[in-house]
Protein backbone atom coordinates (compact mmCIF):
# COMPACT_ATOMS: atom_id res chain seq x y z
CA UNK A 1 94.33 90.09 65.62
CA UNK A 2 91.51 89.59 63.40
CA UNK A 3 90.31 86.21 62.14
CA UNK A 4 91.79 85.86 58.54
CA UNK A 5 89.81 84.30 55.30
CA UNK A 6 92.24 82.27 53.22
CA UNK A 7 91.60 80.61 50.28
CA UNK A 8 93.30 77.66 48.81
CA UNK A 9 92.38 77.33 45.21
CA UNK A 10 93.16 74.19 42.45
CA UNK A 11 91.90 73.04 39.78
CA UNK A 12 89.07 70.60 40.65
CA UNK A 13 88.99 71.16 44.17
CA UNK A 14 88.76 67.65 45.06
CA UNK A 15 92.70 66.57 45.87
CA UNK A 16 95.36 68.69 46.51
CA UNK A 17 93.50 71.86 47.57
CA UNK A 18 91.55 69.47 49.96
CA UNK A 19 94.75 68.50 51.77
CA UNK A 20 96.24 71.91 52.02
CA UNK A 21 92.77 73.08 53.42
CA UNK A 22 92.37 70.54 55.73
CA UNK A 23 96.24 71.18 57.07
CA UNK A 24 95.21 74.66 57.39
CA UNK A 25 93.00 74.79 59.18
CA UNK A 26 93.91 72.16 61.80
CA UNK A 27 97.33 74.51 61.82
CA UNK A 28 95.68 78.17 62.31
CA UNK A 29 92.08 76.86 64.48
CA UNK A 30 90.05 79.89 65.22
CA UNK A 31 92.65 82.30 63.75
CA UNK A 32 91.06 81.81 59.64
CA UNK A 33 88.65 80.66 58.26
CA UNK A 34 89.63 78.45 55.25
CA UNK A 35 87.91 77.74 52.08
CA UNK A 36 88.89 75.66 48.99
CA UNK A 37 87.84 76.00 45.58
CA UNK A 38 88.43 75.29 42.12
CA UNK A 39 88.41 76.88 38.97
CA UNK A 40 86.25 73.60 38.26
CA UNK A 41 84.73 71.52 40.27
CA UNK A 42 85.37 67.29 40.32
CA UNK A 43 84.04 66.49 43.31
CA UNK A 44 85.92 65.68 46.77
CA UNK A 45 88.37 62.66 45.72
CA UNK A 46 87.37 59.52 48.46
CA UNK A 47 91.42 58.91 48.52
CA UNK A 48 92.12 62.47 49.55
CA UNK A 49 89.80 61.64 52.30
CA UNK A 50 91.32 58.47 53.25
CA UNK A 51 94.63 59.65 53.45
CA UNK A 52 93.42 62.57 55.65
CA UNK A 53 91.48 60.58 57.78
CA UNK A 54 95.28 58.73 58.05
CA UNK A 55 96.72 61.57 59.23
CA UNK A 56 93.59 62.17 62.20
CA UNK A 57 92.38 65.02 59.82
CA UNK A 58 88.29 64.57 58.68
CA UNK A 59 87.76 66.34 55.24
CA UNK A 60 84.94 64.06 54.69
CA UNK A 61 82.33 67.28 55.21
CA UNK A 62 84.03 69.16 52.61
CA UNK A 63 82.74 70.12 49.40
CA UNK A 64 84.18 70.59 45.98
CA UNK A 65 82.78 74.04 45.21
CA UNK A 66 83.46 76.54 42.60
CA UNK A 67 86.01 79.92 42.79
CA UNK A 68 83.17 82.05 41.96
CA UNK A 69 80.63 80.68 44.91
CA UNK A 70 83.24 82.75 46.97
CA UNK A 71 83.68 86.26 45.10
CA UNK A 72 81.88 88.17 47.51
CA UNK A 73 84.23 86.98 50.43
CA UNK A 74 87.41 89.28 51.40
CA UNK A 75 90.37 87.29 51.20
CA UNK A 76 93.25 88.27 53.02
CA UNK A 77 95.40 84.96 51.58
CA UNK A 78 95.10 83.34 48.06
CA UNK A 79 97.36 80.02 48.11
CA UNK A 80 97.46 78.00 44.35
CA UNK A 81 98.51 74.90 44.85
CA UNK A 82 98.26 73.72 40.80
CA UNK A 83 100.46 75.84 38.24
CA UNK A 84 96.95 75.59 36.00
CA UNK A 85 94.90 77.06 38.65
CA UNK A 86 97.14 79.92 39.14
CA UNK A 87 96.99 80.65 34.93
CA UNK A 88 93.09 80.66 35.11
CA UNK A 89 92.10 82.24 38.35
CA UNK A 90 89.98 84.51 38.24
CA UNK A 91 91.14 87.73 39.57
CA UNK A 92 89.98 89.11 43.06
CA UNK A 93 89.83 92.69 43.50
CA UNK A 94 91.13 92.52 46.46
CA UNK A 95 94.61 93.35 48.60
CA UNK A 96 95.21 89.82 49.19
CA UNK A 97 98.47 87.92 49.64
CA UNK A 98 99.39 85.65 47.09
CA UNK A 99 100.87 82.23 47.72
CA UNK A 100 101.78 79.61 45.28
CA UNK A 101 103.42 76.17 45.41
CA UNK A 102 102.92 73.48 42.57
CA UNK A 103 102.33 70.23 43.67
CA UNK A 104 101.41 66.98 41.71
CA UNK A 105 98.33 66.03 40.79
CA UNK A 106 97.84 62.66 42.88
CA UNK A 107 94.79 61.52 41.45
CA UNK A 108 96.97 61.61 38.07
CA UNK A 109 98.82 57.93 39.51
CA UNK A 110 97.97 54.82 37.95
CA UNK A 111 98.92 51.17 38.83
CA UNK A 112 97.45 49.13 41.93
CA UNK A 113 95.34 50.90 44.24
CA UNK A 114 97.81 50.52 46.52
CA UNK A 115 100.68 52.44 44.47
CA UNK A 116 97.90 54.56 44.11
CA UNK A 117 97.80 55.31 47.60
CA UNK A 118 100.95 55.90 48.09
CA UNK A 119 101.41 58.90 46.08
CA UNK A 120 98.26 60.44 47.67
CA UNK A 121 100.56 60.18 50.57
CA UNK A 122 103.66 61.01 48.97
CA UNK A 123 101.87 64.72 47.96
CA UNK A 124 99.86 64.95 51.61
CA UNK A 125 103.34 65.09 53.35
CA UNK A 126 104.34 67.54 51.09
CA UNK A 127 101.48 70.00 51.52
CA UNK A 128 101.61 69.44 54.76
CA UNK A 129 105.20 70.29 55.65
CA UNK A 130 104.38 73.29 52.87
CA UNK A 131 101.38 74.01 55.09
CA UNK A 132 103.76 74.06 58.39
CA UNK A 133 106.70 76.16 56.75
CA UNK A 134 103.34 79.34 55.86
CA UNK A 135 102.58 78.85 59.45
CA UNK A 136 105.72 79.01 61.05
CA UNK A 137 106.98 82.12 58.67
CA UNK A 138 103.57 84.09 60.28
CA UNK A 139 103.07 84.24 56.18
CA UNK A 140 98.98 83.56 57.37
């Protein structure tokens, strides 16, 4: 089986697409490579990383990097994790899958820092068990 190229693609590439990549790839190892990207870029969130690091997952080495840095790459998977990213995205010309799931926006959650936390969390376990379920289904 060849080694796939997936994509996971958000808005700002610094939260949610983060988590799903980082899931990802500890999920498929040396069967994809994964990328994230945004349709902007906001930089990599230091929470996301936290809450990673929680989970024995380092996404501190990733980068928030554009969609467009990654046009010449042939994607066999496209996964949106944002409704907004999936409106804007550009288009690949390309026979790739398409995956969506809408998750909230974590670095959207005000109050104490530790509240804050909490819903980074609360939207990690969901991508993650999200992440799982692709995996499991052989859907990448």
């Amino acid at each position: 089986m060849n080694q796939q190229n997936i994509l996971v693609l958000c808005t700002g590439n610094s939260c949610r697409s983060q988590l799903r990549h980082g899931y990802l790839a500890q999920e498929l190892g040396n069967r994809a490579t994964v990328y994230s990207a945004g349709v902007e870029t906001h930089g990599l969130n230091p929470r996301a990383v936290r809450v990673m690091a929680e989970d024995g997952i380092d996404i501190a080495h990733h980068t928030s990097n554009h969609v467009d840095e990654y046009a010449a790459i042939p994607f066999d998977l496209i996964v949106t994790v944002c409704d907004h990213a999936r409106e804007v995205a550009p288009v690949f010309p390309s026979p790739a899958k398409k995956r969506h799931h809408n998750f909230p926006d974590p670095a959207q959650a005000t109050g104490s820092e530790e509240v804050i936390l909490e819903e980074f969390r609360r939207v990690r376990n969901q991508i993650k068990a999200y992440a799982q379920q692709l995996v499991r289904k052989a859907e990448v």
